[in-house]
PDB file of N, CA and C in Angstrom:
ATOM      1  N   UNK A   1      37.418 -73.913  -1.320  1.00  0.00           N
ATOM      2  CA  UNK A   1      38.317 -73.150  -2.159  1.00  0.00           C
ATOM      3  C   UNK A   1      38.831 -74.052  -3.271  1.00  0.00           C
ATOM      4  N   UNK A   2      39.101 -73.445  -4.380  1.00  0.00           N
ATOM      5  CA  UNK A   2      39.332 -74.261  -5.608  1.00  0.00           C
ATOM      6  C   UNK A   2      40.880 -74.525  -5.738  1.00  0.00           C
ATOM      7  N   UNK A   3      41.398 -75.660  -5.573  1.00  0.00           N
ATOM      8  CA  UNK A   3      42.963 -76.126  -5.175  1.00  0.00           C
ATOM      9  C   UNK A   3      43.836 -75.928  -6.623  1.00  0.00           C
ATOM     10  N   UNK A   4      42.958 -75.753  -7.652  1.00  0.00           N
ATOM     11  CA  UNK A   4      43.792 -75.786  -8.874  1.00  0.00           C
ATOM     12  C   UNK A   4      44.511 -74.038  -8.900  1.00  0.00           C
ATOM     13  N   UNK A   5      45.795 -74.238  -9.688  1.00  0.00           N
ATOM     14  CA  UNK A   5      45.930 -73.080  -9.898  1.00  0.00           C
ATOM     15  C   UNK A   5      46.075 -72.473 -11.590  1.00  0.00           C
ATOM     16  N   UNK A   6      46.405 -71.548 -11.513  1.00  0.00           N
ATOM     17  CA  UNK A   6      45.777 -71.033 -12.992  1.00  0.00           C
ATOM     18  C   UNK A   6      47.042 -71.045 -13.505  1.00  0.00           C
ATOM     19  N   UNK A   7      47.227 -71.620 -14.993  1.00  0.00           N
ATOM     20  CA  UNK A   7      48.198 -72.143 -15.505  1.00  0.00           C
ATOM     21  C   UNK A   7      49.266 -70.498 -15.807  1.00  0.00           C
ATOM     22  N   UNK A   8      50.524 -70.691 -15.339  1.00  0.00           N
ATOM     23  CA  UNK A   8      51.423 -69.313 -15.924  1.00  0.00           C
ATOM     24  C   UNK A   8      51.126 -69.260 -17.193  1.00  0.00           C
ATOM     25  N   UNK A   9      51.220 -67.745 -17.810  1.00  0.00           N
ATOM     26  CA  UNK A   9      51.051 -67.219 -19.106  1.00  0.00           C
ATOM     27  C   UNK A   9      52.385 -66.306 -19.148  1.00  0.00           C
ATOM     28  N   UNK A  10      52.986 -66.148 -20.189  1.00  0.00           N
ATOM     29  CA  UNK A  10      54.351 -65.187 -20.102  1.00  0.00           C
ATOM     30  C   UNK A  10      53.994 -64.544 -21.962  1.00  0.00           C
ATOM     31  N   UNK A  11      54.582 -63.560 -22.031  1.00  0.00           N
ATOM     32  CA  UNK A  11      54.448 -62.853 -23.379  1.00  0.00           C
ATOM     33  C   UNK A  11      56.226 -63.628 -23.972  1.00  0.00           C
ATOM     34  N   UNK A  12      56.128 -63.674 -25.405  1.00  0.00           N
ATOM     35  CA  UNK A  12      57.135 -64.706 -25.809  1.00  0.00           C
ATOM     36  C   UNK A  12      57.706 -63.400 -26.927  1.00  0.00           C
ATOM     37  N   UNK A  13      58.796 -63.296 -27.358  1.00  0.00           N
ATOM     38  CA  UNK A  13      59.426 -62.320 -27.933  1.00  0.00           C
ATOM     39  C   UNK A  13      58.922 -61.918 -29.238  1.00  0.00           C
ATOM     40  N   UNK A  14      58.171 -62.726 -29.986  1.00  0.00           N
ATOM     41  CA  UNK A  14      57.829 -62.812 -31.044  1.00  0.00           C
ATOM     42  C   UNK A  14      56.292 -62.036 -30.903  1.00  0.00           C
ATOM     43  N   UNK A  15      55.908 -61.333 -30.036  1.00  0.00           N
ATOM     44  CA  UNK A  15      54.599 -60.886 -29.362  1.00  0.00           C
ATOM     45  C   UNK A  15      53.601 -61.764 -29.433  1.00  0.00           C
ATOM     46  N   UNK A  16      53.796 -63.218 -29.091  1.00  0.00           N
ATOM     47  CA  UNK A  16      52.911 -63.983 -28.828  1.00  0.00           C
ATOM     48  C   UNK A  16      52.782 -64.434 -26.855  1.00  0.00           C
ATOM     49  N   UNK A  17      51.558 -65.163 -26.885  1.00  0.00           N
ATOM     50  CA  UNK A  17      51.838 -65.235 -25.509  1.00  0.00           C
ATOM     51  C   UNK A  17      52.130 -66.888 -25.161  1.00  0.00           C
ATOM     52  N   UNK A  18      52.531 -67.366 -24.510  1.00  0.00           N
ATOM     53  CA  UNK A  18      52.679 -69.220 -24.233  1.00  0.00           C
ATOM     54  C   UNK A  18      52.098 -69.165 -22.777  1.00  0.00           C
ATOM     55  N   UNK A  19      51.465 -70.486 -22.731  1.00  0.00           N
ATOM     56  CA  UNK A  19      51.081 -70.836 -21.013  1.00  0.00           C
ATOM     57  C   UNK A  19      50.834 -71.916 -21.258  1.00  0.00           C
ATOM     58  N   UNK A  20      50.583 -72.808 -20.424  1.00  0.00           N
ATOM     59  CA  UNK A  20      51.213 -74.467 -20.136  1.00  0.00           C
ATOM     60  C   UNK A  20      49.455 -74.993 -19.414  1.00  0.00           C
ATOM     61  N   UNK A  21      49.111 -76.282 -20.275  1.00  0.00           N
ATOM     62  CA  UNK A  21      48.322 -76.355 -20.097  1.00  0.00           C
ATOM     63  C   UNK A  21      48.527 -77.864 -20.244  1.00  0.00           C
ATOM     64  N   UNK A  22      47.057 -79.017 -18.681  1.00  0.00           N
ATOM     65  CA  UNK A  22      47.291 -80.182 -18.707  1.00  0.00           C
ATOM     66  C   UNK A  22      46.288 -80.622 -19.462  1.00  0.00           C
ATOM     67  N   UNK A  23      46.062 -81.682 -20.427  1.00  0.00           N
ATOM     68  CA  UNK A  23      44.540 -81.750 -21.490  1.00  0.00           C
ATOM     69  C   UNK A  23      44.969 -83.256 -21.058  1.00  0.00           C
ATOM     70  N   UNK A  24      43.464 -83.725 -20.687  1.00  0.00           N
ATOM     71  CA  UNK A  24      43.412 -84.915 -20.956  1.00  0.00           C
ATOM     72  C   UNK A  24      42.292 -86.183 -22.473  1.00  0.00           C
ATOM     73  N   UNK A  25      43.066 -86.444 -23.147  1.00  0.00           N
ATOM     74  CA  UNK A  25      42.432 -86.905 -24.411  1.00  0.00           C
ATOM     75  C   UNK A  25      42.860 -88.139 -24.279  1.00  0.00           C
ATOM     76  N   UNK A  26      41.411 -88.825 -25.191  1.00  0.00           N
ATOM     77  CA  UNK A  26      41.717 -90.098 -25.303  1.00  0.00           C
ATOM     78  C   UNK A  26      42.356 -90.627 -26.610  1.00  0.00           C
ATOM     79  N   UNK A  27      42.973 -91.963 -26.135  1.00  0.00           N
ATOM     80  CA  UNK A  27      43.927 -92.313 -27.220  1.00  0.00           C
ATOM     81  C   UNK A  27      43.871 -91.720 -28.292  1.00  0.00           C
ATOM     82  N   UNK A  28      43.017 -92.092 -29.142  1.00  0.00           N
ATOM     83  CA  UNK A  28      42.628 -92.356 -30.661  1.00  0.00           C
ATOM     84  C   UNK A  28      42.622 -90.712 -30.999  1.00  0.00           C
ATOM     85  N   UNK A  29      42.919 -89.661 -29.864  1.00  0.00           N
ATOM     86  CA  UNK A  29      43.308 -88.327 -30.198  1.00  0.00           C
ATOM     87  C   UNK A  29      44.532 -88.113 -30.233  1.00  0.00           C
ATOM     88  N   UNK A  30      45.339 -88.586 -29.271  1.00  0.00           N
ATOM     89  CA  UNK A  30      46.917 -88.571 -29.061  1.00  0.00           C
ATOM     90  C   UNK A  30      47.580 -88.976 -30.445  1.00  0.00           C
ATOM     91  N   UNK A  31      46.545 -90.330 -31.117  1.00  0.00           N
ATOM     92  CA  UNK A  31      46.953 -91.126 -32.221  1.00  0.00           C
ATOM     93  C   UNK A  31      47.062 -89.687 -33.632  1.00  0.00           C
ATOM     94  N   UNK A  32      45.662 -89.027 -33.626  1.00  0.00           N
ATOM     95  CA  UNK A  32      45.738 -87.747 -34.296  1.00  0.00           C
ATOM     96  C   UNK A  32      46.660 -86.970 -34.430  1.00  0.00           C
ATOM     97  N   UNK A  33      47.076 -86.284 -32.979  1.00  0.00           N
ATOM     98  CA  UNK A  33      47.689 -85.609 -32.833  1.00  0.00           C
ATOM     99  C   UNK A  33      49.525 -85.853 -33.385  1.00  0.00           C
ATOM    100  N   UNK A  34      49.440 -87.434 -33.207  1.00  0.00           N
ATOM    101  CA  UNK A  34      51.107 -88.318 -34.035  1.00  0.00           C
ATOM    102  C   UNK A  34      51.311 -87.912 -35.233  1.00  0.00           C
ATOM    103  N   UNK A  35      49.953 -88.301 -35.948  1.00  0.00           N
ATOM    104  CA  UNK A  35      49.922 -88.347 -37.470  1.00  0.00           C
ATOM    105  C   UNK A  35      50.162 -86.555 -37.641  1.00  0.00           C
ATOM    106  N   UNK A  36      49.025 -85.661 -37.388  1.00  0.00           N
ATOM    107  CA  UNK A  36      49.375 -84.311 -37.399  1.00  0.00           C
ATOM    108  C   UNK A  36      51.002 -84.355 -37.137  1.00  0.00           C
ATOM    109  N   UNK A  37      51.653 -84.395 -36.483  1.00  0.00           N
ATOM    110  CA  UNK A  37      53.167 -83.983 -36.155  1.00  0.00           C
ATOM    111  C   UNK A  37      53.734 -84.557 -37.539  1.00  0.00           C
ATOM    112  N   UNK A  38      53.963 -86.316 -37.676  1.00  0.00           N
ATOM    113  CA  UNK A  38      54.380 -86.669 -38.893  1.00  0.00           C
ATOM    114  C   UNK A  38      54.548 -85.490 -39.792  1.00  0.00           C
ATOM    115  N   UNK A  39      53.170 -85.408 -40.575  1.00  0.00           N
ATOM    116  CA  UNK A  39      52.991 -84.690 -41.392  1.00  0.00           C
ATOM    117  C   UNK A  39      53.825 -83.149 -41.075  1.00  0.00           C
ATOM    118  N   UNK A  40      53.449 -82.799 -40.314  1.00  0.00           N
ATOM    119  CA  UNK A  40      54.126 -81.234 -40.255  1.00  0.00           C
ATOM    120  C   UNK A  40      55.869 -81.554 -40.301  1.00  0.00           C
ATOM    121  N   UNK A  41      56.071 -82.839 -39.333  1.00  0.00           N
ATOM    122  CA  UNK A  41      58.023 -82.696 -39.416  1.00  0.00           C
ATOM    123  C   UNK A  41      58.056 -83.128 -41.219  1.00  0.00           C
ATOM    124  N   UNK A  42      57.191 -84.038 -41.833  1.00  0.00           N
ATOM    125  CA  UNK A  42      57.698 -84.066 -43.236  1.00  0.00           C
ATOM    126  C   UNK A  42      57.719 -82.635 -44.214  1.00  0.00           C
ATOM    127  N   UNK A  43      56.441 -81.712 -43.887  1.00  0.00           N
ATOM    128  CA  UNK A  43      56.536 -80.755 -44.413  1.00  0.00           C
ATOM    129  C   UNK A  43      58.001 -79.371 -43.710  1.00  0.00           C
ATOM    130  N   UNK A  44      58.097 -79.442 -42.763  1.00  0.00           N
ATOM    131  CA  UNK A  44      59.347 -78.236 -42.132  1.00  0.00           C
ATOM    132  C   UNK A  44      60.305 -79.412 -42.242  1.00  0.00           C
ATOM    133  N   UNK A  45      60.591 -80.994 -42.684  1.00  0.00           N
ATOM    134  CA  UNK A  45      61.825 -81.230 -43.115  1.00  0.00           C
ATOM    135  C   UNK A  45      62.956 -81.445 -41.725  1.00  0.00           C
ATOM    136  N   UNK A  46      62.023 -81.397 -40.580  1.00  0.00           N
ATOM    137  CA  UNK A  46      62.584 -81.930 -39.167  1.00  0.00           C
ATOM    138  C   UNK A  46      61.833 -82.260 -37.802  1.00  0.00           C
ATOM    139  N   UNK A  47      62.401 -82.786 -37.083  1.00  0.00           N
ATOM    140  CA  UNK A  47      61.286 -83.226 -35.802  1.00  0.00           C
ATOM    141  C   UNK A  47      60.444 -81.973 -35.090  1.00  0.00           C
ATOM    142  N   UNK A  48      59.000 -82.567 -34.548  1.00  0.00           N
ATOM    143  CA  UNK A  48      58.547 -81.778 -34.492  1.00  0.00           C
ATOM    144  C   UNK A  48      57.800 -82.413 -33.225  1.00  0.00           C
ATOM    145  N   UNK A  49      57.162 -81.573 -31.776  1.00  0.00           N
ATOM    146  CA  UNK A  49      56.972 -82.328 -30.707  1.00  0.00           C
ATOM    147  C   UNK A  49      55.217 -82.350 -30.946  1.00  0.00           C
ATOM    148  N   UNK A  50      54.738 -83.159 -30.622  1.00  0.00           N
ATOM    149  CA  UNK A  50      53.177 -83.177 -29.857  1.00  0.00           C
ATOM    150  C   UNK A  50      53.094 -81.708 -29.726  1.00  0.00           C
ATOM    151  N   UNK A  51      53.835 -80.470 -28.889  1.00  0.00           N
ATOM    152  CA  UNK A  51      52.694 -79.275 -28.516  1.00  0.00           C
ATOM    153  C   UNK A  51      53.395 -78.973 -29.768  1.00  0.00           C
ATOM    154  N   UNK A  52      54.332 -78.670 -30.790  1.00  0.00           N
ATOM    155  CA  UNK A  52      54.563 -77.685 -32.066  1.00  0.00           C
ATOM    156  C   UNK A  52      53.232 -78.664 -32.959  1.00  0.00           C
ATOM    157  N   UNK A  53      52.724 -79.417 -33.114  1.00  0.00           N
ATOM    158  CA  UNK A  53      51.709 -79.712 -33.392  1.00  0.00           C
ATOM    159  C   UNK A  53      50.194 -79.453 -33.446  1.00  0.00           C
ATOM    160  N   UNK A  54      50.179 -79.256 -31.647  1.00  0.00           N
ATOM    161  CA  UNK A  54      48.789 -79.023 -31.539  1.00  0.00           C
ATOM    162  C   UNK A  54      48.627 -77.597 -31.571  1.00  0.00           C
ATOM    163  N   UNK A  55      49.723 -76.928 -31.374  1.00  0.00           N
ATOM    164  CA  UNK A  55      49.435 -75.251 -31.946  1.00  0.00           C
ATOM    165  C   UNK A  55      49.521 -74.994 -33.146  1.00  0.00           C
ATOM    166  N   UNK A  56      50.316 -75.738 -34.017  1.00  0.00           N
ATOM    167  CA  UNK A  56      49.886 -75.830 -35.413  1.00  0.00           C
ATOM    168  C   UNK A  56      48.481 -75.624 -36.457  1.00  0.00           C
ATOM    169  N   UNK A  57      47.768 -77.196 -35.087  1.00  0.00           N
ATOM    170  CA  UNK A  57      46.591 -77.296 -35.758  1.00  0.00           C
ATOM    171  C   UNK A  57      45.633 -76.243 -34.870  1.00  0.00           C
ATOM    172  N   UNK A  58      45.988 -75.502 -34.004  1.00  0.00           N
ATOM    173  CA  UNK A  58      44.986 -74.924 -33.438  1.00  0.00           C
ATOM    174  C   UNK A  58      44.953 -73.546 -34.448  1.00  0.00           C
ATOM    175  N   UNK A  59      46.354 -72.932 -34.734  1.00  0.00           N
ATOM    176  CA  UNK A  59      46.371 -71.761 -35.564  1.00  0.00           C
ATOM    177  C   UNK A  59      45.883 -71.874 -37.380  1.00  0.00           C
ATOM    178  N   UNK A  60      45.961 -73.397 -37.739  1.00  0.00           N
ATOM    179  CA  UNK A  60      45.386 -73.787 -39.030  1.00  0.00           C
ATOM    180  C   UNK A  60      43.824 -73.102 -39.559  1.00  0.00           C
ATOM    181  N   UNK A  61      43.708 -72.923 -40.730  1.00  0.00           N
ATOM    182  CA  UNK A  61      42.002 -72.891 -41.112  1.00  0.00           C
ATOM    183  C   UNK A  61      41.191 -74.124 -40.891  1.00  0.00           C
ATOM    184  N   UNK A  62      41.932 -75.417 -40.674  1.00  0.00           N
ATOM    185  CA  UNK A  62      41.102 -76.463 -41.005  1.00  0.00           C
ATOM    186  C   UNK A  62      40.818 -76.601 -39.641  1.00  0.00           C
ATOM    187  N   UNK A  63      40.932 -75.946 -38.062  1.00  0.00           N
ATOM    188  CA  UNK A  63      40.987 -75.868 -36.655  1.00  0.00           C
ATOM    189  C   UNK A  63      39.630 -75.866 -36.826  1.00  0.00           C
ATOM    190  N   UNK A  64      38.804 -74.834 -37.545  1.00  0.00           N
ATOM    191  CA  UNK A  64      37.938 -74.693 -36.903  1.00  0.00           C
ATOM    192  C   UNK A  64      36.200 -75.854 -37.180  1.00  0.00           C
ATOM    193  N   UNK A  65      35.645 -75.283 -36.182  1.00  0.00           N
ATOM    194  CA  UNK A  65      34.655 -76.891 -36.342  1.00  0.00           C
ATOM    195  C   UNK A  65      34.074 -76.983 -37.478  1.00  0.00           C
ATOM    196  N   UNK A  66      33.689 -77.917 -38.389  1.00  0.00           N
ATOM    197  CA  UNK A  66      33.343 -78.000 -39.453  1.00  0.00           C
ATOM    198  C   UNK A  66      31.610 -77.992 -38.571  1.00  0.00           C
ATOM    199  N   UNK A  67      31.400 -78.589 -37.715  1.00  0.00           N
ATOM    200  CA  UNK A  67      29.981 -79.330 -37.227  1.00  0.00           C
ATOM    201  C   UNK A  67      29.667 -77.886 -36.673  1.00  0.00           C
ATOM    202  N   UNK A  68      30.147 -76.564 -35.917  1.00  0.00           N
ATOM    203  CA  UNK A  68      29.971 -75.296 -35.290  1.00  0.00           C
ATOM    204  C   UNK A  68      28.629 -74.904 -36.194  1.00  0.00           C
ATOM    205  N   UNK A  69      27.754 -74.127 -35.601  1.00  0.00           N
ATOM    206  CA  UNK A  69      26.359 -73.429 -36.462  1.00  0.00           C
ATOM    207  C   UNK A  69      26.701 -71.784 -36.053  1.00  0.00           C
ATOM    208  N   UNK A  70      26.412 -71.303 -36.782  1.00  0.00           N
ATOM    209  CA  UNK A  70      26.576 -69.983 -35.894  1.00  0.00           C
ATOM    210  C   UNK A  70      25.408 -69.602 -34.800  1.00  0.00           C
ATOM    211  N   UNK A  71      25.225 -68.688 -33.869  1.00  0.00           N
ATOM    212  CA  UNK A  71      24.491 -68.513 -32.606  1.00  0.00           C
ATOM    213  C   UNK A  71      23.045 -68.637 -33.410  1.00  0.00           C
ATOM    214  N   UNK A  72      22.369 -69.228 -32.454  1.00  0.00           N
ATOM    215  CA  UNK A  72      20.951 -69.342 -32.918  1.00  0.00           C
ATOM    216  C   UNK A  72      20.057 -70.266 -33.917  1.00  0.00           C
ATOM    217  N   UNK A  73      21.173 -70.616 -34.698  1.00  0.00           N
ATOM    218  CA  UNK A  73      20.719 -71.986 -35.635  1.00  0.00           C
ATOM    219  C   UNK A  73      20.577 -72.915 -35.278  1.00  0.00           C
ATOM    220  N   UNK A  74      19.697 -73.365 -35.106  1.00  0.00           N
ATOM    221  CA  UNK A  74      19.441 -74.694 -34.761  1.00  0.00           C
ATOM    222  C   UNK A  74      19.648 -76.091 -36.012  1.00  0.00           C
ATOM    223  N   UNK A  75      20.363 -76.833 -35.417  1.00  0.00           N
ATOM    224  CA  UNK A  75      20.739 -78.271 -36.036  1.00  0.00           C
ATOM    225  C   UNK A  75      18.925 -78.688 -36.660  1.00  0.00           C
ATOM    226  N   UNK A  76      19.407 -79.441 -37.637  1.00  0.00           N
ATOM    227  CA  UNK A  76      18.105 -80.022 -38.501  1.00  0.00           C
ATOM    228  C   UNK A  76      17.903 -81.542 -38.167  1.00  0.00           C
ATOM    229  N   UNK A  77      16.548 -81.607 -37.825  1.00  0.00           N
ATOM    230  CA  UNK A  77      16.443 -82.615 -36.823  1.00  0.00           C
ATOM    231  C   UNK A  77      16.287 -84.024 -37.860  1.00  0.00           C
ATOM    232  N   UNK A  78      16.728 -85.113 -36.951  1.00  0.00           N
ATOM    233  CA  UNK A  78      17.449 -86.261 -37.386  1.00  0.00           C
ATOM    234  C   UNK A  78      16.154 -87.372 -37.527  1.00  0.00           C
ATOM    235  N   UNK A  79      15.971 -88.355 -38.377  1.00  0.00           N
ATOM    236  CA  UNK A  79      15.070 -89.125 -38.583  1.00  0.00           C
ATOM    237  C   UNK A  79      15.555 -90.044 -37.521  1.00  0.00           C
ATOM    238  N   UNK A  80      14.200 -90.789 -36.909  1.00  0.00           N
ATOM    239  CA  UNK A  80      14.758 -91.913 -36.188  1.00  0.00           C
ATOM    240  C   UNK A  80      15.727 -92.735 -36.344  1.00  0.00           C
ATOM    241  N   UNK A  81      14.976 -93.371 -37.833  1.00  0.00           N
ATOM    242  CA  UNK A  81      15.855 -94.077 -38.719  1.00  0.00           C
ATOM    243  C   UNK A  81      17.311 -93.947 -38.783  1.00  0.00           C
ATOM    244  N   UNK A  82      17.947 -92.864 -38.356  1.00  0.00           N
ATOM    245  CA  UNK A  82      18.969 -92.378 -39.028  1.00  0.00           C
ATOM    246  C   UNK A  82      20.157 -92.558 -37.810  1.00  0.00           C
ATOM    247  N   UNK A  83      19.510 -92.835 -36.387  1.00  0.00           N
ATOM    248  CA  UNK A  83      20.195 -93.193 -35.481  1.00  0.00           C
ATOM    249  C   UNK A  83      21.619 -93.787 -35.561  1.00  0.00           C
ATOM    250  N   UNK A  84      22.364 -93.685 -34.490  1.00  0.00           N
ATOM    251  CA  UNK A  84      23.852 -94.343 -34.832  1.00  0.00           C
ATOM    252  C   UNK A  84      23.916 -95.549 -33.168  1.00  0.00           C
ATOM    253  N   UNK A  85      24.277 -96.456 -33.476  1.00  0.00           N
ATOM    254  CA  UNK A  85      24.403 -96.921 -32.207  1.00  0.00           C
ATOM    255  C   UNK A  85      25.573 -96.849 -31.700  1.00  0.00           C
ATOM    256  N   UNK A  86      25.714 -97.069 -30.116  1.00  0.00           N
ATOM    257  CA  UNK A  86      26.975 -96.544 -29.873  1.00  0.00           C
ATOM    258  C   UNK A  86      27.422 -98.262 -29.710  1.00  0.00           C
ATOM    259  N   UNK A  87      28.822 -97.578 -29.901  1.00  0.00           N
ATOM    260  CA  UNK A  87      29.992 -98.958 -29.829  1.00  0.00           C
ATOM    261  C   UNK A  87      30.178 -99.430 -28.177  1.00  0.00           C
ATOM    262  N   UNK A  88      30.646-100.234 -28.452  1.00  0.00           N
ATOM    263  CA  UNK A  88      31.091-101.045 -26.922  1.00  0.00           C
ATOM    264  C   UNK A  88      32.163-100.314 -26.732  1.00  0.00           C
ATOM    265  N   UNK A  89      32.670-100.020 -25.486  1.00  0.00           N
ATOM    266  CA  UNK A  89      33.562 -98.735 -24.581  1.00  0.00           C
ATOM    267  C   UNK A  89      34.735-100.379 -24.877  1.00  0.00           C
ATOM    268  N   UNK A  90      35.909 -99.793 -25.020  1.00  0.00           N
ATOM    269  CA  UNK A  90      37.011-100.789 -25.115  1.00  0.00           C
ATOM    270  C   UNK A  90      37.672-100.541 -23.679  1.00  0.00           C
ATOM    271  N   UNK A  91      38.519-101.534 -23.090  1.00  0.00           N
ATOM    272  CA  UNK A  91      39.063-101.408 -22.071  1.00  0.00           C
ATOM    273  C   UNK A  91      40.485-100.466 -22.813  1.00  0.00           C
ATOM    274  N   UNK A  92      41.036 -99.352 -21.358  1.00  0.00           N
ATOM    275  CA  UNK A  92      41.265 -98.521 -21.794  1.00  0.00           C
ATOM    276  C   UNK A  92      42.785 -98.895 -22.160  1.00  0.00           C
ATOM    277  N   UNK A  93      43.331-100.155 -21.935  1.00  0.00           N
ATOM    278  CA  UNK A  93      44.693-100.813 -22.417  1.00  0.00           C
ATOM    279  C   UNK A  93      44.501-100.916 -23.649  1.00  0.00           C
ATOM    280  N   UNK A  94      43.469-101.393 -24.454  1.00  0.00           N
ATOM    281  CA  UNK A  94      43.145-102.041 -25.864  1.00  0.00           C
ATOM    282  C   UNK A  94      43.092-100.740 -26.369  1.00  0.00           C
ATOM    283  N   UNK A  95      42.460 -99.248 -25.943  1.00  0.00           N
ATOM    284  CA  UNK A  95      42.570 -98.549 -26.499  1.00  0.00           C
ATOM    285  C   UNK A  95      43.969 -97.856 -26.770  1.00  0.00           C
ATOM    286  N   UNK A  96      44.727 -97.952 -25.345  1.00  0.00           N
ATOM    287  CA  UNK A  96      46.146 -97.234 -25.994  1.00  0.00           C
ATOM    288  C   UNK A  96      47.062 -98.206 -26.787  1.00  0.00           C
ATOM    289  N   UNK A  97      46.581 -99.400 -26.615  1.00  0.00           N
ATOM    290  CA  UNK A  97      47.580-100.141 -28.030  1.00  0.00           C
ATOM    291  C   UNK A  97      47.328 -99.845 -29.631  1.00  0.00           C
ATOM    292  N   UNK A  98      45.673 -99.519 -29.536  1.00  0.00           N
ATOM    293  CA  UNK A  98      45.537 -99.958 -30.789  1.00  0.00           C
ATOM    294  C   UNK A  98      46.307 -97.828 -31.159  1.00  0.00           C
ATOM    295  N   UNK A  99      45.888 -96.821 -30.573  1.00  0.00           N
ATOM    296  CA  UNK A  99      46.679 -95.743 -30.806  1.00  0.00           C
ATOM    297  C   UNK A  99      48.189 -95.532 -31.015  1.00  0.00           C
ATOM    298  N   UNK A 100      48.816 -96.860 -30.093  1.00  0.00           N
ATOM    299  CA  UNK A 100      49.978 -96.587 -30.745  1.00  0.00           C
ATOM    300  C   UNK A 100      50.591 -97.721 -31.893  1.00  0.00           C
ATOM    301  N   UNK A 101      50.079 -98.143 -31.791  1.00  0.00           N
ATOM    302  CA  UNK A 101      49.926 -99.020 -33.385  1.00  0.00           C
ATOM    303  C   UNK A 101      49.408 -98.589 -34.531  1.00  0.00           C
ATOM    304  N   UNK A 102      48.480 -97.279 -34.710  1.00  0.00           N
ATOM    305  CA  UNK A 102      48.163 -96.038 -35.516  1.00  0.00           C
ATOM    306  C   UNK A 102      49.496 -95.214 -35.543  1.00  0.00           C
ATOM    307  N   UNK A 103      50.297 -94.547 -34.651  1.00  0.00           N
ATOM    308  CA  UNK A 103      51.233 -93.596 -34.036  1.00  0.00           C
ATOM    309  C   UNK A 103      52.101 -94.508 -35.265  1.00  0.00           C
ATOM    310  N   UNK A 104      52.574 -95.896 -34.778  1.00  0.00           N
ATOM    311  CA  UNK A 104      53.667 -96.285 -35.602  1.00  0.00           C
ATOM    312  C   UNK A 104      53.617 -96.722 -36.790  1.00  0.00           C
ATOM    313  N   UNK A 105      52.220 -96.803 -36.984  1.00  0.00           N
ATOM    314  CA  UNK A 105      52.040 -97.027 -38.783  1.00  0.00           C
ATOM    315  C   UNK A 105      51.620 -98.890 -38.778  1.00  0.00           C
ATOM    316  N   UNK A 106      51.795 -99.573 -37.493  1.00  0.00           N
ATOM    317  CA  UNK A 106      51.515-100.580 -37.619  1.00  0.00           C
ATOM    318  C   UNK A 106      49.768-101.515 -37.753  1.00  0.00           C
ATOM    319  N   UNK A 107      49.132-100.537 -37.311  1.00  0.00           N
ATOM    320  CA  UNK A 107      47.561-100.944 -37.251  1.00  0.00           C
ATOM    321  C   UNK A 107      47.172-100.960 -38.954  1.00  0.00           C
TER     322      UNK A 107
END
């Protein structure tokens, strides 16, 4: 049997609905998600949390995937040449410093 349970959903007065959800992301998203807030408390002119953020950017035009194809298109295939190599995996301390050293403007 599946031990998780399904996150509450409630209808919110404004006829929207809210439900509470756990996401796990790595740093250098959390770091995103800082800068997104910044920006939005400079534009509404007051503090603004991590989730008034990420519903922000979820309800935004710029949300949606730029990389998305619509059904059936297939991606255009990539020259060897054109390969990307992948980076060395950082230990995951080095990664949350260097995110919040992005977060505070210090990196």
């Amino acid at each position: 049997m599946n031990d998780r349970i399904t996150p509450p959903m409630h209808a919110t007065p404004d006829g929207e609905a809210e439900l509470t959800l756990v996401v796990r992301l790595p740093w250098e998203d959390v770091a995103r998600l800082g800068q997104e807030a910044g920006r939005l408390a400079a534009q509404m002119q007051r503090p603004v949390t991590l989730d008034e953020a990420v519903s922000h950017r979820l309800r935004s035009p710029r949300a949606t995937a730029a990389h998305a194809k619509p059904a059936g298109e297939q991606p255009a295939a990539m020259p060897a040449s054109a390969s990307v190599s992948s980076l060395p995996s950082r230990p995951p301390a080095e990664q949350a410093r260097q995110a919040i050293e992005r977060i505070n403007g210090t990196a």
